[in-house]
Protein backbone atom coordinates (compact mmCIF):
# COMPACT_ATOMS: atom_id res chain seq x y z
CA UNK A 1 49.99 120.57 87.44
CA UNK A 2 52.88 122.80 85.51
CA UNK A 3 55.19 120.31 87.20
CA UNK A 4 54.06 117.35 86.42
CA UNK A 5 53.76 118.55 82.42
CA UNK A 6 57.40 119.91 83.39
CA UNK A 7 58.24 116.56 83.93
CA UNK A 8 56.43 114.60 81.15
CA UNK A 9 57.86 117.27 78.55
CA UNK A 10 61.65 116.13 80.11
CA UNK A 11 61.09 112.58 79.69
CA UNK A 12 60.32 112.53 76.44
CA UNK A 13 62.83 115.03 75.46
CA UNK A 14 65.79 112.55 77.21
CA UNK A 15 63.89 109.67 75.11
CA UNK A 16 64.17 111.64 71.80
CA UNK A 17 67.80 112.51 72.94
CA UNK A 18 68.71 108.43 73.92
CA UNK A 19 67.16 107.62 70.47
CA UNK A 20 68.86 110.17 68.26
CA UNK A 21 72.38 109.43 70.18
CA UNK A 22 72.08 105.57 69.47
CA UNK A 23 70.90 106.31 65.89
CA UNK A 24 74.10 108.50 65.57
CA UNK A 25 76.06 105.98 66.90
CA UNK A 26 74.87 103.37 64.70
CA UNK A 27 74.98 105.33 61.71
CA UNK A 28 78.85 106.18 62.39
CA UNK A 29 80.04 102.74 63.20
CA UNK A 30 77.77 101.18 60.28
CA UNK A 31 79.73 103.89 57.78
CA UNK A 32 83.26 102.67 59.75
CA UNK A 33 82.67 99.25 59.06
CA UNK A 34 82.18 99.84 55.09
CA UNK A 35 85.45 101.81 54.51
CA UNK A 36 87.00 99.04 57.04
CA UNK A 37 85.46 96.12 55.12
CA UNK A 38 86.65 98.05 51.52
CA UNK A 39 90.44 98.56 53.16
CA UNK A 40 90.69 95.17 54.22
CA UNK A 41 88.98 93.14 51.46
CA UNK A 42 90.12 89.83 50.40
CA UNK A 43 89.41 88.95 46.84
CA UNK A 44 88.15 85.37 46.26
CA UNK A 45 89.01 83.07 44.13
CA UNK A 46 85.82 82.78 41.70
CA UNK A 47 86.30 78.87 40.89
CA UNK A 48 85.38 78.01 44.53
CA UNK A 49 81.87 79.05 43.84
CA UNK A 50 81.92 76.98 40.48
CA UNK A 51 83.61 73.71 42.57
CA UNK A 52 80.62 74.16 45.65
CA UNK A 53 77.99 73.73 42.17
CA UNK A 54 79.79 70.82 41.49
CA UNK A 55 79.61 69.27 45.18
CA UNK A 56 75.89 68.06 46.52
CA UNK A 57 76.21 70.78 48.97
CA UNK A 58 74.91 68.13 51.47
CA UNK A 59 77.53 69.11 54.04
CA UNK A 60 77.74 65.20 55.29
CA UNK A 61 81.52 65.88 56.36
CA UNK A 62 82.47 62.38 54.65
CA UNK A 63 85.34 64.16 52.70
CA UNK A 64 86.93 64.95 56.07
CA UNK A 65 85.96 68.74 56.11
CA UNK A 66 83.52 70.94 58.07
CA UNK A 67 81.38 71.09 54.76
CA UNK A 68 81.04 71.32 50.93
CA UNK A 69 82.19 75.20 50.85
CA UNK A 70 85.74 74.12 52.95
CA UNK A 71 86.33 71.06 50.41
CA UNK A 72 85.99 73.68 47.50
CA UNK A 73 88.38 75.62 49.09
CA UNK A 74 90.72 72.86 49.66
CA UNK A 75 90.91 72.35 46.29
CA UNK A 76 90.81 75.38 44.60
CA UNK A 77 93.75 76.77 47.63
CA UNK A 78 95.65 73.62 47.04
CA UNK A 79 95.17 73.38 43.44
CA UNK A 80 94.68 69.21 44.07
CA UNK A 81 91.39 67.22 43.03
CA UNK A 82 93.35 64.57 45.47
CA UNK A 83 93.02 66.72 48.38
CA UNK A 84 89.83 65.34 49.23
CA UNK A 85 87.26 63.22 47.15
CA UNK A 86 83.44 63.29 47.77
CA UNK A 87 81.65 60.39 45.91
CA UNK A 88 78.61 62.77 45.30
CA UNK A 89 80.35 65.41 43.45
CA UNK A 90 80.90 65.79 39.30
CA UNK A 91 84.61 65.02 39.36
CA UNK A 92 84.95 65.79 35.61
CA UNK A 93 83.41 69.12 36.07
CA UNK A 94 85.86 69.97 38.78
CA UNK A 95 89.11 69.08 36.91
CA UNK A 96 87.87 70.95 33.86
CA UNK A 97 87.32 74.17 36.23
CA UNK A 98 90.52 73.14 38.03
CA UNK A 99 92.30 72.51 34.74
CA UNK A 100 93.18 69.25 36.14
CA UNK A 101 93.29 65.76 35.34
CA UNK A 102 90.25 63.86 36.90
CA UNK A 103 91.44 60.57 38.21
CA UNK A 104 88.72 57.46 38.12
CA UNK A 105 87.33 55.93 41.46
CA UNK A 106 85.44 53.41 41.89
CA UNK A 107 82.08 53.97 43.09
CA UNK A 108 81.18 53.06 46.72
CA UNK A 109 78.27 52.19 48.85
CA UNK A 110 77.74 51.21 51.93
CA UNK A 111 77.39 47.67 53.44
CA UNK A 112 75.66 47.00 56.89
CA UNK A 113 77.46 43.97 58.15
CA UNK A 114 74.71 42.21 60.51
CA UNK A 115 71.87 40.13 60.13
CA UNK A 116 70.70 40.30 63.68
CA UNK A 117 66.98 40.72 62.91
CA UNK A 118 64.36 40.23 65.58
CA UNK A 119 64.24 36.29 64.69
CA UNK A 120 67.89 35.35 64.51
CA UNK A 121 68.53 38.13 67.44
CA UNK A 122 65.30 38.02 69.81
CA UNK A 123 65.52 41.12 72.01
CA UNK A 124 66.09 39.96 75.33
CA UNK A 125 65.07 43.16 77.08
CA UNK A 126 63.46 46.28 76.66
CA UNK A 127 64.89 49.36 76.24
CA UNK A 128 63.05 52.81 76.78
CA UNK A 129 65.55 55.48 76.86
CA UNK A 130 66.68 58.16 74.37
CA UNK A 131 66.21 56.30 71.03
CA UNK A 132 70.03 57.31 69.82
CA UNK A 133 72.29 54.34 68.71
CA UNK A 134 74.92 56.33 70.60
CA UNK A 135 73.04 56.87 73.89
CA UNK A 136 72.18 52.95 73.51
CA UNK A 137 75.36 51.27 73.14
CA UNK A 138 76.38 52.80 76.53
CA UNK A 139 74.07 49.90 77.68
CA UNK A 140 76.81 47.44 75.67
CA UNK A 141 74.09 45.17 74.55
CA UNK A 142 71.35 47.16 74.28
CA UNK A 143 68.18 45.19 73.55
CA UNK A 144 69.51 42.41 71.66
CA UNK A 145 72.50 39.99 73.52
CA UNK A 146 75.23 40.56 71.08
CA UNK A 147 77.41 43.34 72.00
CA UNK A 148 78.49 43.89 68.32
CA UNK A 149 75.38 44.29 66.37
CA UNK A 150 73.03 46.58 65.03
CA UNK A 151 71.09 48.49 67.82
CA UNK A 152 68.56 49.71 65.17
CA UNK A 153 67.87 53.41 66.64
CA UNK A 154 68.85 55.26 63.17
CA UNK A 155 71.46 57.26 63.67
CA UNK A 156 72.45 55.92 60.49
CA UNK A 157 69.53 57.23 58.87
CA UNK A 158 69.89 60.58 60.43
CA UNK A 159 73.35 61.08 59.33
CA UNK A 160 72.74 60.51 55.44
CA UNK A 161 72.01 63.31 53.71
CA UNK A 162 70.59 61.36 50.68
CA UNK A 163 67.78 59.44 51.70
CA UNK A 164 69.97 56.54 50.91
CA UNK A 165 69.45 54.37 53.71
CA UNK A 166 66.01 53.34 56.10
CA UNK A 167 65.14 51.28 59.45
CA UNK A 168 63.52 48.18 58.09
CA UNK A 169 60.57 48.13 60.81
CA UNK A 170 60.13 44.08 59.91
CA UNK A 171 63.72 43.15 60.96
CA UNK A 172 65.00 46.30 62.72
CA UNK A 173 67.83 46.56 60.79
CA UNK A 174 69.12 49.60 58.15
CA UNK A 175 68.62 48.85 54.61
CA UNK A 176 70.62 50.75 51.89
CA UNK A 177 69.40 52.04 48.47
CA UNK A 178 72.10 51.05 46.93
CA UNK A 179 70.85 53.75 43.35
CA UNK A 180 70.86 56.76 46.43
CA UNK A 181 74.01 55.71 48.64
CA UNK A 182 77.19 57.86 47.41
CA UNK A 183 78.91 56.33 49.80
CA UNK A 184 79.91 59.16 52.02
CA UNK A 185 80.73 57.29 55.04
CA UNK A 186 78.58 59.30 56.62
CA UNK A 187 76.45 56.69 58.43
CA UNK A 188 79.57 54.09 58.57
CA UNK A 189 81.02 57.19 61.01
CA UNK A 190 77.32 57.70 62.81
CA UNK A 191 77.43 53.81 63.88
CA UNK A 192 79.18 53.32 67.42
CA UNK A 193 79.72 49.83 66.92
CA UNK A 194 81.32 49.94 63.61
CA UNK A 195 78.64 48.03 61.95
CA UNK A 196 78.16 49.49 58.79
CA UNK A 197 81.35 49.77 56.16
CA UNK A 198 81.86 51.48 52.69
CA UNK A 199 82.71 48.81 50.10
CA UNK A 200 83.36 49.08 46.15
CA UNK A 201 79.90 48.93 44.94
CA UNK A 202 81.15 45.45 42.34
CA UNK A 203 80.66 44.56 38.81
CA UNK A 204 77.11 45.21 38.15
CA UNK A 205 76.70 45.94 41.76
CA UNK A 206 77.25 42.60 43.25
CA UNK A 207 78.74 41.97 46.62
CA UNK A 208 79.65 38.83 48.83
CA UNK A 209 80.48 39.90 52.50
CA UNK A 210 80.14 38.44 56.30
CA UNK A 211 77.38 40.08 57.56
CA UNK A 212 78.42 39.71 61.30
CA UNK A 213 80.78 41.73 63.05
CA UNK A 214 80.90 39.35 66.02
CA UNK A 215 83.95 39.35 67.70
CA UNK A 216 82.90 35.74 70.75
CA UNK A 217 84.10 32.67 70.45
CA UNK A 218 81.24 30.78 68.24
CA UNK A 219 79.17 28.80 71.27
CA UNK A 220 78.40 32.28 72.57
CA UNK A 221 78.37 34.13 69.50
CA UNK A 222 75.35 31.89 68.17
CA UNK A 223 73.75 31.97 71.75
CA UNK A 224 72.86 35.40 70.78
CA UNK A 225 72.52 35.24 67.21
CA UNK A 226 71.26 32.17 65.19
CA UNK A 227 73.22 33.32 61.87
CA UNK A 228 76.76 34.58 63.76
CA UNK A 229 79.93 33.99 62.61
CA UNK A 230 81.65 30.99 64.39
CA UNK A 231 84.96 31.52 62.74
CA UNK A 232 85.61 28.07 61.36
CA UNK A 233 87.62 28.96 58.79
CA UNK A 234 85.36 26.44 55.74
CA UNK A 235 84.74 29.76 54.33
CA UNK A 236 88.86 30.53 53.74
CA UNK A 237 89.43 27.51 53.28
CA UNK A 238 87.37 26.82 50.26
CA UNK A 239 88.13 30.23 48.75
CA UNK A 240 90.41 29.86 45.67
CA UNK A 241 91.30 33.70 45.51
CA UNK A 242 92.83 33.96 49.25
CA UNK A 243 89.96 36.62 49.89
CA UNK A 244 88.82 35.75 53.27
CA UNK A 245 90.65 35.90 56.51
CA UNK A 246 89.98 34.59 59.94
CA UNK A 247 90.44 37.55 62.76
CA UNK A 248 89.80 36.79 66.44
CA UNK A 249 86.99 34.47 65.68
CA UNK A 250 85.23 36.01 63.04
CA UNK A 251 85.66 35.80 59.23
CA UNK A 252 86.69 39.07 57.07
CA UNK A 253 86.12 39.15 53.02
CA UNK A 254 88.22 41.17 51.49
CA UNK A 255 86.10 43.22 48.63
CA UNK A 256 89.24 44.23 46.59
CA UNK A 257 90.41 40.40 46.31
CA UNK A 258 86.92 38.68 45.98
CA UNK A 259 86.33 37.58 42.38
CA UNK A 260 82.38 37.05 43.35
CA UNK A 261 82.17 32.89 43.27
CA UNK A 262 79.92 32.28 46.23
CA UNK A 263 82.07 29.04 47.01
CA UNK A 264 82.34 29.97 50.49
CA UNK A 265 78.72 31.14 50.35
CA UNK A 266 77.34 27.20 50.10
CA UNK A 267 80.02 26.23 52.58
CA UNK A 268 79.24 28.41 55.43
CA UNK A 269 77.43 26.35 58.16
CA UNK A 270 75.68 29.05 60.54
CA UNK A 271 74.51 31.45 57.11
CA UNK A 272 76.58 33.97 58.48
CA UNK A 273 78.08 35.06 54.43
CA UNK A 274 75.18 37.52 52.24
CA UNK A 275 75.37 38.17 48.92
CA UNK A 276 73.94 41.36 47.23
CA UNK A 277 72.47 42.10 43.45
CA UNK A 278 72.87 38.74 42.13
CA UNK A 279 70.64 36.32 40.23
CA UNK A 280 68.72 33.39 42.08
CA UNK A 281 70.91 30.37 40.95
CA UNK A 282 69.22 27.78 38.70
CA UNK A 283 67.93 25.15 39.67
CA UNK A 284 70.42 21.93 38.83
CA UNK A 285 67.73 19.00 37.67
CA UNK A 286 69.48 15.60 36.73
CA UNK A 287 67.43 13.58 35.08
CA UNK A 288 67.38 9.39 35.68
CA UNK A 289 67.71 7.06 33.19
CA UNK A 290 64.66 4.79 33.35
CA UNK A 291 65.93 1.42 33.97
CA UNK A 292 63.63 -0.76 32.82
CA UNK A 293 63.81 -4.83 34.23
CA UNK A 294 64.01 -7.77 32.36
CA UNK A 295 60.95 -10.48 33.12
């Protein structure tokens, strides 16, 4: 019996000892790393905290950096507003803390360049695999026959960081808030197939673009989509401001160029040109002279 309390009473004393020597330990290295962290400081500049208040702090990476904290430091270590440029931030703000002259840009949002909804695109087979718009387009078509359009998943909508842009469940296709999108490029970089693209927002928001991204000849491109591009070239041709281009069968508007006429709007056969923002046009009535016959 004494040896089995012998025993007990030597356990716990090696516990007590184990516990005391890692305390120990702890407590020295925990008093070494404060007169370490005090020797080897590195003051801060204080302005990056007041840039990162001026930045959403949404960490979308559309600036080119890891996150909002890294662009502040870009700027404030470069001492350059043009180092990088987030569309979300208060630019003003930042060249007044920067003592720096705030240069204008215009604002951006994005533009999703197909109208492959489920009745101009039927889906012509079913897919039931991760729902990722990247893990899909390793199937090239994915649902839908056109190898360029929309695949609908959302990665899009999972890479904006402002609630700017939704999965229209009528038509399958993203729909952007144009009063939330900041134009981050954000989803335009989350899109494998390129579909979605940051344009100048326009005078009172209004925008004329090809909403196809089609790349076929035009037979096959409107086998699998009943509004495709067929590259004809009307729309060019009938464009008085040399705005639209004809690439490898498919028509291009260029936004900066584009003075917002429509002509090539009314001349495109297959529907393939949107608009975006404007007016419904009026309605032209001509009236008829009565003619009245002689008995």
């Amino acid at each position: 019996m004494r040896c089995i309390i012998s025993r007990r009473n030597m356990a716990t004393t090696t516990i007590i000892y184990a516990a005391l020597t890692v305390g120990v330990t702890g407590m020295v290295a925990a008093v070494i790393l404060y007169f370490v962290s005090k020797v080897f400081y590195v003051e801060e500049d204080p302005r990056i905290d007041l840039v990162q208040d001026c930045l959403p702090n949404a960490n979308c990476g559309g600036c080119g950096f890891a996150g909002c904290r890294a662009m502040a430091e870009a700027i404030v270590t470069t001492n350059d507003l043009n180092v990088a440029y987030c569309p979300g931030s208060d630019l003003e703000k930042i060249a007044e803390i920067m003592s720096l002259n705030a240069v204008a840009h215009e604002p951006q949002v994005s533009v999703v360049r197909c109208n492959g909804t489920c009745e101009n695109a039927p889906a012509r087979s079913f897919y039931d695999s991760a729902l990722t718009c990247a893990f899909a387009n390793t199937l090239f078509a994915g649902e839908k026959a056109c190898p360029y359009g929309c695949l609908g998943c959302g990665d899009c909508v999972s890479a904006c960081q402002f609630d700017a842009i939704k999965i229209d469940p009528a038509t399958h296709l993203p729909v952007v808030d144009d009063g939330l999108c900041v134009g981050c490029k954000a989803c335009a970089n989350a899109c494998p197939r390129n579909v979605i693209e940051i344009r100048d927002k326009g005078k009172n928001g209004r925008r004329v673009f090809v909403a196809c991204h089609n790349n076929e000849k035009g037979a096959v491109a409107k086998k699998h989509c009943a509004v495709a591009c067929i590259g004809c070239g009307k729309c060019a041709r009938v464009c008085p401001f040399e705005a639209i281009t004809i690439d490898n069968s498919l028509a291009y508007i260029d936004y900066k160029k584009c003075k917002a006429c429509r002509k090539c709007v009314d001349e495109c056969p297959s529907g393939a040109i949107l608009t975006a923002n404007f007016p419904p046009k009026k309605a032209v009535v001509v009236e008829k002279e009565e003619v009245v016959a002689e008995a």
